[in-house]
Protein backbone atom coordinates (compact mmCIF):
# COMPACT_ATOMS: atom_id res chain seq x y z
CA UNK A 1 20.09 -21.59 -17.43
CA UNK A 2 19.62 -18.16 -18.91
CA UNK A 3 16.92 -17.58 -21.53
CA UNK A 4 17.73 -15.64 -24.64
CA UNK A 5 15.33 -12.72 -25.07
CA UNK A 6 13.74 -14.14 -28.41
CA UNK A 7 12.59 -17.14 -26.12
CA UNK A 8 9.95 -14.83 -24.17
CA UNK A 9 6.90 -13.22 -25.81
CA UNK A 10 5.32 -9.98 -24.16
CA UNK A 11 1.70 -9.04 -24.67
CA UNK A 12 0.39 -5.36 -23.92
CA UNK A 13 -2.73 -5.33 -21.46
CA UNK A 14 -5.56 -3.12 -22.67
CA UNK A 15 -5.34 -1.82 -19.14
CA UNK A 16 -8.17 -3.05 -17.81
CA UNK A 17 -6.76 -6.62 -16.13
CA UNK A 18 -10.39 -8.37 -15.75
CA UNK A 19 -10.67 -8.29 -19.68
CA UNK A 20 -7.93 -9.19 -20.92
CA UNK A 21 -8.31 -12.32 -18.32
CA UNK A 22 -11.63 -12.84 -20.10
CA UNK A 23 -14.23 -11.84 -17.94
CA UNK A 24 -17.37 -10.78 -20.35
CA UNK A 25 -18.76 -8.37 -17.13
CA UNK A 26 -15.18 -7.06 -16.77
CA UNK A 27 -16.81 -3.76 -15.94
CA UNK A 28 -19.21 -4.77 -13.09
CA UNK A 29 -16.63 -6.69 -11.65
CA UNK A 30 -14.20 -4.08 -12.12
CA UNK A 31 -16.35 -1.97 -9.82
CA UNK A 32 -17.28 -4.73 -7.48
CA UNK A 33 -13.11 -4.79 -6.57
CA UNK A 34 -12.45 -1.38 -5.81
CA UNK A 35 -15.37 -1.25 -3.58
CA UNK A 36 -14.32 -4.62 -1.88
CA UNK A 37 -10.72 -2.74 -1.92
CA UNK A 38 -11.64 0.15 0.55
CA UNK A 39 -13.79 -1.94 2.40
CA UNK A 40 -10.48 -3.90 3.38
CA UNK A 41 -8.50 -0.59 3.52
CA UNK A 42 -11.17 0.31 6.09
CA UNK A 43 -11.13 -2.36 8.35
CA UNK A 44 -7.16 -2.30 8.23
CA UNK A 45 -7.22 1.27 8.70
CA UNK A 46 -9.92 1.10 11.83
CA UNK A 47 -8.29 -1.79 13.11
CA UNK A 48 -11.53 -3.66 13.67
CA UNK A 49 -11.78 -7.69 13.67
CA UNK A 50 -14.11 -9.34 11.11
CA UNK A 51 -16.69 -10.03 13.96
CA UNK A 52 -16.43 -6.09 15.25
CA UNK A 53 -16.97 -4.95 11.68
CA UNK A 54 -19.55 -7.07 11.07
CA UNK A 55 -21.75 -5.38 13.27
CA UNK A 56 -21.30 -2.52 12.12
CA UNK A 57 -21.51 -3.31 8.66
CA UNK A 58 -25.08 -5.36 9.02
CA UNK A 59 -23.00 -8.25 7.53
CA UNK A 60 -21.88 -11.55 8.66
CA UNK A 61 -18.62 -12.56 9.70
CA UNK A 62 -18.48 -14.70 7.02
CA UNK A 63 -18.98 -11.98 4.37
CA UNK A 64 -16.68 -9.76 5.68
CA UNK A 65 -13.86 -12.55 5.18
CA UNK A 66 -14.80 -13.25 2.06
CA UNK A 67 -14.65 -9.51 0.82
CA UNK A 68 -11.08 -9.44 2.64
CA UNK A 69 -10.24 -12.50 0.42
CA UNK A 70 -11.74 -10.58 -2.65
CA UNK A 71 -14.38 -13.71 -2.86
CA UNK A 72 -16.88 -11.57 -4.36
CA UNK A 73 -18.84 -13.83 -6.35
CA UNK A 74 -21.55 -14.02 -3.87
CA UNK A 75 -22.39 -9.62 -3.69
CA UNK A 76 -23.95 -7.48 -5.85
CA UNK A 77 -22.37 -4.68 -6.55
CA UNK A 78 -25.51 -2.75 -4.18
CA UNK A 79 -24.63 -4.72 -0.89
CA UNK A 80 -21.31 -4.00 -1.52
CA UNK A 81 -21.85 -0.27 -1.76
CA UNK A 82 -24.26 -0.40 1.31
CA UNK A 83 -21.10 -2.34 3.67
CA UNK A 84 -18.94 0.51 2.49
CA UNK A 85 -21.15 3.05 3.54
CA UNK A 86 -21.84 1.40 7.15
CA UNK A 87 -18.57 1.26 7.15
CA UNK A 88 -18.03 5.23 7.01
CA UNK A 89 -16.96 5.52 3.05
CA UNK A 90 -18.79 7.69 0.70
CA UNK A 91 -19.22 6.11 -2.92
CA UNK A 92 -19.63 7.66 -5.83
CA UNK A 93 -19.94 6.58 -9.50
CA UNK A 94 -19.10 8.58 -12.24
CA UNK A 95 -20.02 8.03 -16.17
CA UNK A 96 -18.88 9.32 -19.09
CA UNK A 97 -18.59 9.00 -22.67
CA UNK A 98 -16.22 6.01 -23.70
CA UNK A 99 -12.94 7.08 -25.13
């Protein structure tokens, strides 16, 4: 069964996804997932298994899986930052005025 187009509302994001899902640190967490991001990309990219990257990262197994499963909960956005750079990625933050 088709639906008529009246039948389906659309809502605009604000663009920022965590947000509009309701998270009230939507920033911090913003920031934790695109560090978690190219900590995966990195691991893909250097082909390394959890427990390979794990040493070099000074983190667990454990955490290293989690961060692949974007379970971030558990990191500040520092030991995040400091995985990425054992890891061989530079991080930088930039701030500016708010639009």
């Amino acid at each position: 069964m088709r639906r008529k187009k009246a039948d389906i509302d659309t809502l605009r994001g604000s663009g920022d996804v965590f947000a509009d899902l309701g998270f009230a640190d939507a920033p911090l967490v913003r920031l934790k997932s695109r560090v978690a991001n190219e900590i995966a990309r990195t691991l893909e990219r250097r082909a390394l298994s959890t427990r390979a990257a794990a040493k070099d990262a000074g983190a667990t197994a454990a955490d290293l899986s989690r961060i692949r499963n974007a379970d971030l909960d558990r990191f500040t956005l520092d030991r995040l930052v400091r995985i990425a750079e054992a890891l061989g990625c530079r991080v930088e933050i930039r701030i500016s005025k708010a639009a």
